[in-house]
Protein backbone atom coordinates (compact mmCIF):
# COMPACT_ATOMS: atom_id res chain seq x y z
CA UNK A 1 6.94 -3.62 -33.99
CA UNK A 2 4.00 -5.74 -33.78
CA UNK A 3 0.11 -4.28 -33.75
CA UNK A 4 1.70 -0.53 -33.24
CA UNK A 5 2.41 -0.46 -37.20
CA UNK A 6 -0.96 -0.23 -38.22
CA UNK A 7 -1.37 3.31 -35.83
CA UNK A 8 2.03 5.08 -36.42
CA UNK A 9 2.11 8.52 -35.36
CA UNK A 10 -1.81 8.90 -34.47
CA UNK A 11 -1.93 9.97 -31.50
CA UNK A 12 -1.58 13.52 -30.19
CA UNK A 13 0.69 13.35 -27.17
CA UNK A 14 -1.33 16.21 -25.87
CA UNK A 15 -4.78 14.64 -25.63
CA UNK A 16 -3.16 11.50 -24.53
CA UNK A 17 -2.65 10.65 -21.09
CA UNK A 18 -1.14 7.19 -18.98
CA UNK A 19 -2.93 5.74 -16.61
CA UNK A 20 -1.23 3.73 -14.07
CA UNK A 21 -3.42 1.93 -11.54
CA UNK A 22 -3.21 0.36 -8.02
CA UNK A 23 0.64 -0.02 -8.51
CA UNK A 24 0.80 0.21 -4.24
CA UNK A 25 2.99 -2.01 -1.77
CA UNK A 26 0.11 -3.30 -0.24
CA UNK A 27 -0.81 -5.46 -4.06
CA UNK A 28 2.91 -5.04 -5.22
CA UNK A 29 5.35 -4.99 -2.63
CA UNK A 30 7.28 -7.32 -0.44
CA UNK A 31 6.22 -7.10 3.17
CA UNK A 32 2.91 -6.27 1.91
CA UNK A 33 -0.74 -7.38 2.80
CA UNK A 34 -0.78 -9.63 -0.12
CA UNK A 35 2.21 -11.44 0.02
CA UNK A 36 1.91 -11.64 3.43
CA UNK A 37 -1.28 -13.53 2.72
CA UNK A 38 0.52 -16.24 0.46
CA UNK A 39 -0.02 -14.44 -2.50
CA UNK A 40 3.25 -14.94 -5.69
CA UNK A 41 4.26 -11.77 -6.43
CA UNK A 42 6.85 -12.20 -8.67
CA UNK A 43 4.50 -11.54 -11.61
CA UNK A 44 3.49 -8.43 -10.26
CA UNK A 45 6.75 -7.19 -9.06
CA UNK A 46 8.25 -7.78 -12.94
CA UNK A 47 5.99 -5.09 -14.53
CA UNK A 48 7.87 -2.63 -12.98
CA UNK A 49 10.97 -1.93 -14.24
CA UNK A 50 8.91 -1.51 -17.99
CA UNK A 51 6.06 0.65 -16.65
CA UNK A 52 9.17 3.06 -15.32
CA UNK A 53 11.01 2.84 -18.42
CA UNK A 54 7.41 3.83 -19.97
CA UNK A 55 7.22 7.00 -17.63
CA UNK A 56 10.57 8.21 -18.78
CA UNK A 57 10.54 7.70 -22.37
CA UNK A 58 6.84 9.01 -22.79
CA UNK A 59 6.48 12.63 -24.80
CA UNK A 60 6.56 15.19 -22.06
CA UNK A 61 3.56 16.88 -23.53
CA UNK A 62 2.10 13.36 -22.20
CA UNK A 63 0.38 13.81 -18.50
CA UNK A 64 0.88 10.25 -16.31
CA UNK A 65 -2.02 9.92 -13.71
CA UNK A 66 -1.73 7.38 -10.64
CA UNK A 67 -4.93 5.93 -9.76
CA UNK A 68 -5.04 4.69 -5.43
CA UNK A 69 -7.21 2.46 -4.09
CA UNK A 70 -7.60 3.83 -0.67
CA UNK A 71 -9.27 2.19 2.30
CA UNK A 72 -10.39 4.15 5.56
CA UNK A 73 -8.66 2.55 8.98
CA UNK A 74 -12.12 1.52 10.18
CA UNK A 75 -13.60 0.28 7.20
CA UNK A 76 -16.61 1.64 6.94
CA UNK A 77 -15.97 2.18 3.26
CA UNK A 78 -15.13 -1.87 2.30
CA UNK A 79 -17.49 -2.30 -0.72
CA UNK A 80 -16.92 -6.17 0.60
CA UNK A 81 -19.35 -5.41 3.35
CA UNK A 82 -22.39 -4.09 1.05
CA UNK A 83 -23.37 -7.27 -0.63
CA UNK A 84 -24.73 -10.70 0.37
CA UNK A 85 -23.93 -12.73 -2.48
CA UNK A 86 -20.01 -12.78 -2.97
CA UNK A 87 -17.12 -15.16 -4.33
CA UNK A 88 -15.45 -16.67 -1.40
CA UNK A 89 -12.09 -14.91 -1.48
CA UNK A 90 -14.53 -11.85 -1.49
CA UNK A 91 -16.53 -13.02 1.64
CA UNK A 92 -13.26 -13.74 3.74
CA UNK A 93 -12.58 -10.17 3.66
CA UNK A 94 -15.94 -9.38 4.25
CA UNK A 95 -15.99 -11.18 7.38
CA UNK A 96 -12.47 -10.66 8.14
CA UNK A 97 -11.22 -14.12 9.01
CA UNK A 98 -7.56 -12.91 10.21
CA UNK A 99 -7.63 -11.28 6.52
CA UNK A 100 -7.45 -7.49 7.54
CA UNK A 101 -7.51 -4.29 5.77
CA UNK A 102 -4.98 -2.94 2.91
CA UNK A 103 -3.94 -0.15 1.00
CA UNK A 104 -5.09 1.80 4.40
CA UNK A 105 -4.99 5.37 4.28
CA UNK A 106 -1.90 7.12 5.67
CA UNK A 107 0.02 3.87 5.38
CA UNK A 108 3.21 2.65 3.63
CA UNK A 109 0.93 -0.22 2.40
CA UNK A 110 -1.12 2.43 0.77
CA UNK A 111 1.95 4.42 -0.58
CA UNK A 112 3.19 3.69 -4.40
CA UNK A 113 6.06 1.21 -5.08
CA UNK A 114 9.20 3.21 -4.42
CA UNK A 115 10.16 2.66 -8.39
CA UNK A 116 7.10 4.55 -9.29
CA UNK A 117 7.05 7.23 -6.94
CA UNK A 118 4.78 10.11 -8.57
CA UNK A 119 6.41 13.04 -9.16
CA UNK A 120 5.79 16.41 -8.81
CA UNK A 121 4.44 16.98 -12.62
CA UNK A 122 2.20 13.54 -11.92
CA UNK A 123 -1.22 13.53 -10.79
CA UNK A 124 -2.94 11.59 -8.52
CA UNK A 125 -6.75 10.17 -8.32
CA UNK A 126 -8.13 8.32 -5.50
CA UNK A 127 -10.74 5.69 -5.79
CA UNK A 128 -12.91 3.37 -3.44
CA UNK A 129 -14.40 0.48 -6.04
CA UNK A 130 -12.82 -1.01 -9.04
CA UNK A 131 -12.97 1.32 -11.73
CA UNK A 132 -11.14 4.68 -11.81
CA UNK A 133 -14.20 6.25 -13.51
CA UNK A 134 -16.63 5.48 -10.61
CA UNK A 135 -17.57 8.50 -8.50
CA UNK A 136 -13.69 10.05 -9.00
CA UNK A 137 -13.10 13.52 -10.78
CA UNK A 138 -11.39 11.24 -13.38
CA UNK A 139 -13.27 11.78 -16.35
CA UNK A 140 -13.78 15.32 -15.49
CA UNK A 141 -10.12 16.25 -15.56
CA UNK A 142 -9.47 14.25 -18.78
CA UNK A 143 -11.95 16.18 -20.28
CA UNK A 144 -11.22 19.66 -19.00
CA UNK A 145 -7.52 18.46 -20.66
CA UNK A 146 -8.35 17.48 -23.58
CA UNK A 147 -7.36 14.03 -23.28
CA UNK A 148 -9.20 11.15 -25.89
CA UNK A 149 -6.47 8.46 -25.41
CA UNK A 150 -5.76 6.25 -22.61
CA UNK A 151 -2.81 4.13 -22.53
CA UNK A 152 -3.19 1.85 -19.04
CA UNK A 153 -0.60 0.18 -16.97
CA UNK A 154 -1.16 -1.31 -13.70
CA UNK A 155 -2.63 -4.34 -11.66
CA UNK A 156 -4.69 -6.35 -11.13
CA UNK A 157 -5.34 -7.00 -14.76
CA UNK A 158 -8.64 -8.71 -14.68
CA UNK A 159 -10.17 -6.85 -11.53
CA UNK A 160 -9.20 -3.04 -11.31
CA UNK A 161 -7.78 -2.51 -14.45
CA UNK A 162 -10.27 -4.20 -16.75
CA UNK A 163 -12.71 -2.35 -14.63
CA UNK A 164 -11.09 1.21 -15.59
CA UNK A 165 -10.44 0.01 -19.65
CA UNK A 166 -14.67 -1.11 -20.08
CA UNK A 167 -15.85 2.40 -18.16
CA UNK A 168 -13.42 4.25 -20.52
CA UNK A 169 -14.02 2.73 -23.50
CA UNK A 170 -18.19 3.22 -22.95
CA UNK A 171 -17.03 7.03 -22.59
CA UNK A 172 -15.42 7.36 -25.69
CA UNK A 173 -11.33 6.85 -24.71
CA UNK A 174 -9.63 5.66 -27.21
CA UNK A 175 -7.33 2.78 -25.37
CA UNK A 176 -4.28 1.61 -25.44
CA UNK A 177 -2.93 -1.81 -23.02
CA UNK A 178 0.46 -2.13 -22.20
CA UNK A 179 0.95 -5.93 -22.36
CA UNK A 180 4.37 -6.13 -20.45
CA UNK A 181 2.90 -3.47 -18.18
CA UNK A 182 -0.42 -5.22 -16.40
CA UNK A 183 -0.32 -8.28 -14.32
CA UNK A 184 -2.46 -10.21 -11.82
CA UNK A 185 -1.59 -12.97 -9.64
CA UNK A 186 -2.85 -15.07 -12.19
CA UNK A 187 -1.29 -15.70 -15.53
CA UNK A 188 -4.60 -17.12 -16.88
CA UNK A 189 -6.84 -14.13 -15.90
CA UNK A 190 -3.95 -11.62 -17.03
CA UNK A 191 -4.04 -13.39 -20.55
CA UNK A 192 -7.49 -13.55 -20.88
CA UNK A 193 -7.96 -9.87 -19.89
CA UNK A 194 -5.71 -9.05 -22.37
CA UNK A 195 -7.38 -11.36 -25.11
CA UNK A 196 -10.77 -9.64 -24.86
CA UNK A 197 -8.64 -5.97 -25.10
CA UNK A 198 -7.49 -7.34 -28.34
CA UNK A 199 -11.09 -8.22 -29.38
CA UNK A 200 -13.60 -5.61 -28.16
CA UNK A 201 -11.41 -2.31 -26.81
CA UNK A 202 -8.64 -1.03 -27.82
CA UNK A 203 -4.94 -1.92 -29.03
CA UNK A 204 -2.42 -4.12 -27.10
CA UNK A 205 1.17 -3.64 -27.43
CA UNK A 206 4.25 -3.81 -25.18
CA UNK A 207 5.96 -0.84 -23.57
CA UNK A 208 8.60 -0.65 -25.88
CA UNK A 209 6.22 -0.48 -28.94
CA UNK A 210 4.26 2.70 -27.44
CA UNK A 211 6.48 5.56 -28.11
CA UNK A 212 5.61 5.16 -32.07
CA UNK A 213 2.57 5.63 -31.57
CA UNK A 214 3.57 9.73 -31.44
CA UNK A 215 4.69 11.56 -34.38
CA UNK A 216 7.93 12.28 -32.21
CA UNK A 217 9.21 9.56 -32.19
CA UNK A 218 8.78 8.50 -36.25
C-alpha cells in the first residue's frame, strides 16, 4: 500500500477533513472556458471518477469541503488586473485579448462538475486568489471543528492547489495529497508539484491508499 504503511490508523477521522478545490466546468468540463481555449482536458477530466470514489468511501465522521474560485461578471475582482509585471498567459487575460472571464458567478461554468456535485452534508468555501486560506473563513471553520488534517484533491496542481497545501502547511495542517486525485494541464508541473509534497509537506498517496489511514478501516 505504498507510503500509507508507515501512518496506519493515525488519523482521527474527526479532526480530518477533504479538501477538494476548483473542481468547476469552467477548468474541468467539456464546453468549458478552458477547453474552449485549446486547452487538453483529458488529464483533468480522469481525476474524477477517483476523487468520487474518495467522497464515498471516506469515514462519515470525515467533513468534505469544496473550495470555488468565483469571478464577478464585470471583473472588477480579476487579481490579473492588479499587477504590472506578469507571465504572458497571465497578461492575455489581463488585457483580455478575446480570452474572457470564467468560473463567473451565477454560471454553469462556475457550477461543480456534475460527478462531484456537493451535497447537502458538504460545505462550500468561496475564494478570489489562489489559495483557499487567503481572506476565506477557511481556517476559521477548520479550527472551530477541530480539524488538524488535510487531505487535498483538486486542480490545478501546481497553481491553486499547491497554493492551498504551502498556506496550510505554514498553519500547522497536517497534509495529505491524493496523487491520482490532482491534475493540471501539464503532466510536468503536476509531477513536480507532487515531488516537492513528497519532500517538504506532507504525505502522497493515491485514493485508494487513503482509507487506511483511519483506524476504521484496519
Amino acid at each position: 500500500m505504498g507510503i500509507v504503511k508507515e501512518y496506519t490508523a493515525l488519523v482521527d477521522p474527526k479532526r480530518a477533513a477533504l479538501v477538494v478545490i476548483d473542481m468547476q466546468n469552467d477548468f474541468c468540463s467539456l464546453g468549458g472556458h478552458f477547453q474552449k481555449q485549446g486547452y487538453d482536458i483529458k488529464k483533468i477530466r480522469s481525476i474524477i471518477p477517483a476523487v468520487k470514489a474518495l467522497i464515498d468511501d471516506l469515514p462519515p465522521e470525515v467533513k468534505v469541503i469544496h473550495v470555488l474560485t468565483i469571478r464577478e461578471p464585470d471583473g472588477s475582482d480579476n487579481h490579473w488586473r492588479r499587477h504590472k509585471l506578469l507571465p504572458e498567459r497571465m497578461r492575455k487575460r489581463r488585457e483580455g485579448e478575446g480570452i474572457g472571464l470564467n468560473v463567473v458567478r451565477g454560471t454553469w461554468g462556475a457550477q461543480v462538475v456534475e460527478e462531484l456535485t456537493p451535497r447537502p452534508q458538504d460545505y462550500v468555501f468561496v475564494k478570489r486568489r489562489n489559495s483557499a486560506f487567503y481572506q476565506t473563513d477557511l481556517e476559521m471553520c477548520l479550527r472551530l471543528w477541530g480539524i488538524d488534517t488535510l487531505i487535498f484533491c483538486g486542480v490545478m496542481a501546481e497553481i491553486c492547489v499547491e497554493s492551498t497545501i504551502r498556506d496550510a502547511f505554514n498553519r500547522d495542517f497536517d497534509i495529505v495529497v491524493v496523487e491520482n486525485g490532482v491534475a493540471g494541464y501539464s503532466d510536468e508541473y503536476t509531477a513536480h508539484m507532487l515531488d516537492l509534497m513528497r519532500v517538504a509537506f506532507g504525505i502522497v498517496c493515491r485514493a485508494e491508499e487513503v482509507k487506511n489511514l483511519f483506524p476504521s478501516f484496519t
